[in-house]
N, C-alpha and C. Protein backbone atom coordinates (compact mmCIF):
# COMPACT_ATOMS: atom_id res chain seq x y z
N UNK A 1 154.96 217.88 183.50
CA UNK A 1 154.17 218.23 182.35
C UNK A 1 154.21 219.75 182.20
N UNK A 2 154.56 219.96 181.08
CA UNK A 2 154.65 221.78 180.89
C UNK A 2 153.70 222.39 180.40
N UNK A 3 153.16 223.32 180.07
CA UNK A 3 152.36 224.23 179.94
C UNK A 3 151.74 223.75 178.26
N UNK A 4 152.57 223.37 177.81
CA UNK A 4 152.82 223.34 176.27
C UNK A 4 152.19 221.70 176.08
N UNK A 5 152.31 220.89 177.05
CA UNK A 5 152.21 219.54 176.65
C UNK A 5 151.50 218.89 175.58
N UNK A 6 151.35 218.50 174.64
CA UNK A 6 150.47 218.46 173.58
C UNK A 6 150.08 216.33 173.95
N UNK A 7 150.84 215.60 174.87
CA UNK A 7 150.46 214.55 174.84
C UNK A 7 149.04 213.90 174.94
N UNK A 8 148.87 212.52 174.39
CA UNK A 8 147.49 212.23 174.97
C UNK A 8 146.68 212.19 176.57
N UNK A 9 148.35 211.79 177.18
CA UNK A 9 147.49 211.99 178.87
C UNK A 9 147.47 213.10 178.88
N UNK A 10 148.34 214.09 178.94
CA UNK A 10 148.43 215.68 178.86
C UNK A 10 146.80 216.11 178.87
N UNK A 11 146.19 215.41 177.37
CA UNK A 11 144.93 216.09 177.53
C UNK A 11 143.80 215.57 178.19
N UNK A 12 144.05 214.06 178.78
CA UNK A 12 142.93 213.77 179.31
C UNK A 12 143.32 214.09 181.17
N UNK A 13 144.28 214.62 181.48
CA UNK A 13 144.64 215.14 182.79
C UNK A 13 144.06 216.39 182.65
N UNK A 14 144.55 217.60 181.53
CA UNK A 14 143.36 219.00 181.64
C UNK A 14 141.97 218.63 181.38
N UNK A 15 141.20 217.62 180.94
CA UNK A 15 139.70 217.60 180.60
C UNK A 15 139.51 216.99 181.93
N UNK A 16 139.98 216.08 182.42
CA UNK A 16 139.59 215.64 183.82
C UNK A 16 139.55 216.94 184.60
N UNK A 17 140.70 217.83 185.05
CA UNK A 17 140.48 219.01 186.08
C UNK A 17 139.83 219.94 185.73
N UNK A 18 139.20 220.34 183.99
CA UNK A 18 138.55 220.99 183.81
C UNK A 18 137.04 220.58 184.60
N UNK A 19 136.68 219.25 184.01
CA UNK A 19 135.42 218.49 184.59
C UNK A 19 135.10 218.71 185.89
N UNK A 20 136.12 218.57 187.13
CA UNK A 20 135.70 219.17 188.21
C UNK A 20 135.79 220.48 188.66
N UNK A 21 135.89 220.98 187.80
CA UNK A 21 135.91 222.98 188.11
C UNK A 21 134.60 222.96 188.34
N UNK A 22 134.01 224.11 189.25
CA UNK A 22 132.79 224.16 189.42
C UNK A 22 131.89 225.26 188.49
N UNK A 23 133.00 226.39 187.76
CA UNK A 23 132.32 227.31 187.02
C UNK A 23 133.39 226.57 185.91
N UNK A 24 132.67 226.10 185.11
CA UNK A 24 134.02 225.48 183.75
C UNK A 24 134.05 226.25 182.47
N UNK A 25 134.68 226.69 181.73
CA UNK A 25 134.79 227.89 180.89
C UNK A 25 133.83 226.50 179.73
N UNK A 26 133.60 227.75 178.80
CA UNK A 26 133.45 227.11 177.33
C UNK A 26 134.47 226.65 176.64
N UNK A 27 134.16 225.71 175.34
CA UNK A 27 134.96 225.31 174.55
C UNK A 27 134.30 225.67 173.38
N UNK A 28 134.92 226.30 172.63
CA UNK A 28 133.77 226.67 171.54
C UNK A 28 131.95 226.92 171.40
N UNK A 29 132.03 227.55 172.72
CA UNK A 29 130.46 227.72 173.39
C UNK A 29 129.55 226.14 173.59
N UNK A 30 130.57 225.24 173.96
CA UNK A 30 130.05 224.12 174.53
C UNK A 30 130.86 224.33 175.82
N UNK A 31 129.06 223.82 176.55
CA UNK A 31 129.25 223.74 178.05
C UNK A 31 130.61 222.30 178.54
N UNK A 32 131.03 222.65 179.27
CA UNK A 32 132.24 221.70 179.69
C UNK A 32 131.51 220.40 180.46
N UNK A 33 130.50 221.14 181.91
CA UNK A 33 130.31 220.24 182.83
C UNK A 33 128.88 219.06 182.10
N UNK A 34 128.13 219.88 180.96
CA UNK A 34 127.21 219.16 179.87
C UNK A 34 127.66 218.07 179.76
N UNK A 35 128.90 218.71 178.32
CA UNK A 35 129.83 217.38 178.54
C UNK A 35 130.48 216.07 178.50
N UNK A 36 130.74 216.32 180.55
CA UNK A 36 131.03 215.37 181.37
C UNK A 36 130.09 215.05 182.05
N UNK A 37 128.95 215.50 181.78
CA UNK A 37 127.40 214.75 182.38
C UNK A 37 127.40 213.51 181.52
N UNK A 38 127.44 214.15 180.40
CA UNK A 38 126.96 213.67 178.72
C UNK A 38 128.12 212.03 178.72
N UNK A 39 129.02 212.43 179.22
CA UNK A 39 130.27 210.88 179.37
C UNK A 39 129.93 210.12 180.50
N UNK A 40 129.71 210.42 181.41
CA UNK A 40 129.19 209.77 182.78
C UNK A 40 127.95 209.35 182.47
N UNK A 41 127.00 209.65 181.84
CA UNK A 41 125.59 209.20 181.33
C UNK A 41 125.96 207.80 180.49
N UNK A 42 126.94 208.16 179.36
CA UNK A 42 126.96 207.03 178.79
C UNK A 42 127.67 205.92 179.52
N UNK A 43 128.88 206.21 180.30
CA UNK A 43 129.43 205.13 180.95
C UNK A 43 128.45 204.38 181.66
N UNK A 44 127.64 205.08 182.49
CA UNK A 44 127.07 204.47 183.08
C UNK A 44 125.70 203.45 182.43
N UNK A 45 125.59 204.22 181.82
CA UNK A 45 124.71 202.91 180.52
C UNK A 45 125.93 201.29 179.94
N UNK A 46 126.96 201.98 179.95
CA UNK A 46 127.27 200.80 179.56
C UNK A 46 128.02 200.00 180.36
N UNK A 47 128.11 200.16 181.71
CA UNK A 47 128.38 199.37 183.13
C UNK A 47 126.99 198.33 183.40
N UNK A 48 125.73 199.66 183.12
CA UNK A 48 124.59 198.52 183.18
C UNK A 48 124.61 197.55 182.72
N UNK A 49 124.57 197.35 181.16
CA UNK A 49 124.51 196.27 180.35
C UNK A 49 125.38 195.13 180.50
N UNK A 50 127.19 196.08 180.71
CA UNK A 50 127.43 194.51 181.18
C UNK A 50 127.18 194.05 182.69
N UNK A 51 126.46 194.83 183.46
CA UNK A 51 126.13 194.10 184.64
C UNK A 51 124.86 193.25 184.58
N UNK A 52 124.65 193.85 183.60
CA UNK A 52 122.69 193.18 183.21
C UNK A 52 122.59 191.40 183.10
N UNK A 53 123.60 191.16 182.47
CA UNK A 53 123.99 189.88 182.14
C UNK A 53 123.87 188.03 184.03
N UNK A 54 124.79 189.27 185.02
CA UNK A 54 125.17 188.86 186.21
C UNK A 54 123.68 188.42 186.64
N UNK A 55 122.95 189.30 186.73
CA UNK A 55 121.45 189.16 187.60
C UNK A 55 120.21 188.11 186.51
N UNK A 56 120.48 187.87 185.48
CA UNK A 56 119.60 187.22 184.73
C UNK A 56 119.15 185.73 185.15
N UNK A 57 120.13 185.20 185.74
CA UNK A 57 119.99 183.66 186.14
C UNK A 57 119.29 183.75 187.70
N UNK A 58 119.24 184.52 188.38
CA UNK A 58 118.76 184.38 189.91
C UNK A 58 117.64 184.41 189.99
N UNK A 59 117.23 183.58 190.67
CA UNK A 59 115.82 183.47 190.76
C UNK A 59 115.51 183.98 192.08
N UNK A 60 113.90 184.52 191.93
CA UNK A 60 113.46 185.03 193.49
C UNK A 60 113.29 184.31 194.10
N UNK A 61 113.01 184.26 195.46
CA UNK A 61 112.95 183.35 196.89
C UNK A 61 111.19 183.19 197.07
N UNK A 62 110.44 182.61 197.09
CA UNK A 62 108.99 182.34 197.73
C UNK A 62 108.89 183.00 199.24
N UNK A 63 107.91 183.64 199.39
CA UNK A 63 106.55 183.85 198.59
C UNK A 63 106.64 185.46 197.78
N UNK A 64 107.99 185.80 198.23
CA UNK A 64 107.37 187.51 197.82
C UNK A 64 108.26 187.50 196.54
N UNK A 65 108.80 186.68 195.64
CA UNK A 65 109.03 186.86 194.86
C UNK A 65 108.94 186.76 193.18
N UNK A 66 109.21 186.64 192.10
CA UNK A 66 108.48 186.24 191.24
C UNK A 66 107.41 187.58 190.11
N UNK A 67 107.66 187.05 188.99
CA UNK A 67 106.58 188.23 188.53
C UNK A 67 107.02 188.77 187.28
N UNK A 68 106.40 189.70 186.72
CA UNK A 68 106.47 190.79 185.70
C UNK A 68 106.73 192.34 186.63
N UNK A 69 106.42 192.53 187.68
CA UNK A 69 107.28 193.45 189.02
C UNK A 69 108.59 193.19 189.08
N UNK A 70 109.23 191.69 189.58
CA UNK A 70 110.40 191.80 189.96
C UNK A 70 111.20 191.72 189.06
N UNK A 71 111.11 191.44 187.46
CA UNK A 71 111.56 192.02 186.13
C UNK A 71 112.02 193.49 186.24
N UNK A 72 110.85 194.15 186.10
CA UNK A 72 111.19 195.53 186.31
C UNK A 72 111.62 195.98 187.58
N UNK A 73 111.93 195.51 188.52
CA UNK A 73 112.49 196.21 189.81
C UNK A 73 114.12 195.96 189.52
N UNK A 74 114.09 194.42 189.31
CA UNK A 74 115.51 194.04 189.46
C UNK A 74 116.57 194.81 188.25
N UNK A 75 115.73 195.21 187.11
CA UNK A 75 116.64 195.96 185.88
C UNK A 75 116.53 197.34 186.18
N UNK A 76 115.95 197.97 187.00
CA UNK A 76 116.22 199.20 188.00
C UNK A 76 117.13 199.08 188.58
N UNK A 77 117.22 198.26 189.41
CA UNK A 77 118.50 198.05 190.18
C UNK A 77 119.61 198.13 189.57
N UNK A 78 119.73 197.31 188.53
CA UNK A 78 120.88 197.27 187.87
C UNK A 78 121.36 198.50 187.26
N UNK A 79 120.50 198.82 186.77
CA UNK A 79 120.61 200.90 185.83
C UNK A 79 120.91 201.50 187.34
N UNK A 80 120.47 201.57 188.51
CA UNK A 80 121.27 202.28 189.80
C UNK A 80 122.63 201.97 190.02
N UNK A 81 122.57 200.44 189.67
CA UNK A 81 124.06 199.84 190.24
C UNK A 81 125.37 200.81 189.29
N UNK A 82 125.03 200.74 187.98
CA UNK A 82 125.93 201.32 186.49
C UNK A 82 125.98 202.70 187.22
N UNK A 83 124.96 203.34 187.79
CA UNK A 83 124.98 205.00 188.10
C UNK A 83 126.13 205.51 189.15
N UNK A 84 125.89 204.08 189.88
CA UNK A 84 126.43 204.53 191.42
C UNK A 84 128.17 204.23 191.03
N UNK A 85 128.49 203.62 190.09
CA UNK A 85 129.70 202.76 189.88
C UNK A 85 130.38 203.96 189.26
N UNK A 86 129.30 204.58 188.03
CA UNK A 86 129.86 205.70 187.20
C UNK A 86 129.80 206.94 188.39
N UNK A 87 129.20 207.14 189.12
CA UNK A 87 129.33 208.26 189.79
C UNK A 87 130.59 208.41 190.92
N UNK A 88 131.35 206.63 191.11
CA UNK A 88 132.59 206.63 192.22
C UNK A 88 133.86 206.52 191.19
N UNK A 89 133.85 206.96 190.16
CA UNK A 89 134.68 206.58 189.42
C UNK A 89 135.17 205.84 188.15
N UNK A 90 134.01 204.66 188.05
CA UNK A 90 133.72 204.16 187.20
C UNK A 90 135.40 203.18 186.64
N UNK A 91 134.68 202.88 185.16
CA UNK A 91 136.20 202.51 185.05
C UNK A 91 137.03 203.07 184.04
N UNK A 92 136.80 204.23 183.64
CA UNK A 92 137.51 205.65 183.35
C UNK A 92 137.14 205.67 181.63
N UNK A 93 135.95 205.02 181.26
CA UNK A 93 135.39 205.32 179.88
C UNK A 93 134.94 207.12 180.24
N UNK A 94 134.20 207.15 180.93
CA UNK A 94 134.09 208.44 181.07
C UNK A 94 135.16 209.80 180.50
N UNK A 95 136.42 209.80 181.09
CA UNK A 95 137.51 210.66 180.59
C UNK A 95 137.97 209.95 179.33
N UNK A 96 137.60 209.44 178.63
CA UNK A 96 138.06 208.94 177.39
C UNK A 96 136.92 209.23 176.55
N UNK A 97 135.95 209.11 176.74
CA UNK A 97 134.93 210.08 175.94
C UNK A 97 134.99 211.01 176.15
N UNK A 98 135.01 211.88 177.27
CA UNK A 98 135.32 213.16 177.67
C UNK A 98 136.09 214.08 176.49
N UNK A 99 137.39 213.45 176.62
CA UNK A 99 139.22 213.87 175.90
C UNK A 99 138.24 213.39 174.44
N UNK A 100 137.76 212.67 173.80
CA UNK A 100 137.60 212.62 172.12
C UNK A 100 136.31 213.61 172.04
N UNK A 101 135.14 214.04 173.00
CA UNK A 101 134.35 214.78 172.86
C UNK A 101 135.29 216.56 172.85
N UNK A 102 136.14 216.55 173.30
CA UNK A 102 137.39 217.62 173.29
C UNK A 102 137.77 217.98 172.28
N UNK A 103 138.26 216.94 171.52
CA UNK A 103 138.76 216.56 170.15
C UNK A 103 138.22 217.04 169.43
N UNK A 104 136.69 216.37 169.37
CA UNK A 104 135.82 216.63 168.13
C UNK A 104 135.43 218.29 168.05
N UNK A 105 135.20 219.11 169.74
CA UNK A 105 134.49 220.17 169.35
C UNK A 105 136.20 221.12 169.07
N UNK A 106 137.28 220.98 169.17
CA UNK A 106 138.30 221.45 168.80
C UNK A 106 138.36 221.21 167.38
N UNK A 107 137.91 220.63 166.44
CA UNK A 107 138.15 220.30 165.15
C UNK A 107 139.07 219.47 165.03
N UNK A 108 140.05 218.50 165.65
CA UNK A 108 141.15 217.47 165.52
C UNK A 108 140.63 216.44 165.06
C-alpha cells in the first residue's frame, strides 16, 4: 500500500491505526479518539440487542430467582456482554463507522 492509496481498505487500515494512536491529531478539529469512542459505543449497542433476543426464554432457577430485579439485572448483563465483545474486537462495525464518520467530516 503506498502513501497515495486512495482505496477503501486503504482508508479503513489508516482510521484503524489512527484510532489506536494515543495522542491522535484532529480531523477538521474533530477529536479522532471521540470518534472511535463514538463507533465502539454504537457497536456495542448493537451486539446488545442482538444478544438481547438469546436470554429472553430462560427462566430463573428457585428460590433466588424470579422478579422485576432479575429483569433488570439480566438486561445489564447483556449491555456488559455487547461492551466486553465491542471492547475485544467486536465484529468490526466499529471501523466501518469509524472510515464513513471519516468520510463525512472530510466532506466525501
Amino acid at each position: 500500500m503506498s502513501a497515495f492509496d486512495t482505496s477503501p481498505a486503504a482508508a479503513q487500515l489508516s482510521a484503524a491505526r489512527l484510532s489506536q494512536q494515543p495522542n491522535l491529531p484532529s480531523l477538521s478539529g474533530v477529536d479522532m479518539k471521540r470518534m472511535r469512542e463514538t463507533a465502539e459505543d454504537f457497536e456495542s449497542v448493537f451486539l446488545s440487542e442482538m444478544l438481547r433476543p438469546m436470554f429472553q426464554n430462560i427462566e430463573a432457577s428457585a428460590p433466588f430467582g424470579g422478579g422485576a430485579g432479575e429483569k433488570i439485572y439480566r438486561d445489564m448483563q447483556v449491555d456488559e456482554y455487547g461492551k466486553a465483545l465491542s471492547r475485544s474486537g467486536g465484529i468490526g462495525l466499529a471501523d466501518s463507522i469509524m472510515r464513513e464518520m471519516i468520510k463525512m467530516q472530510e466532506g466525501k
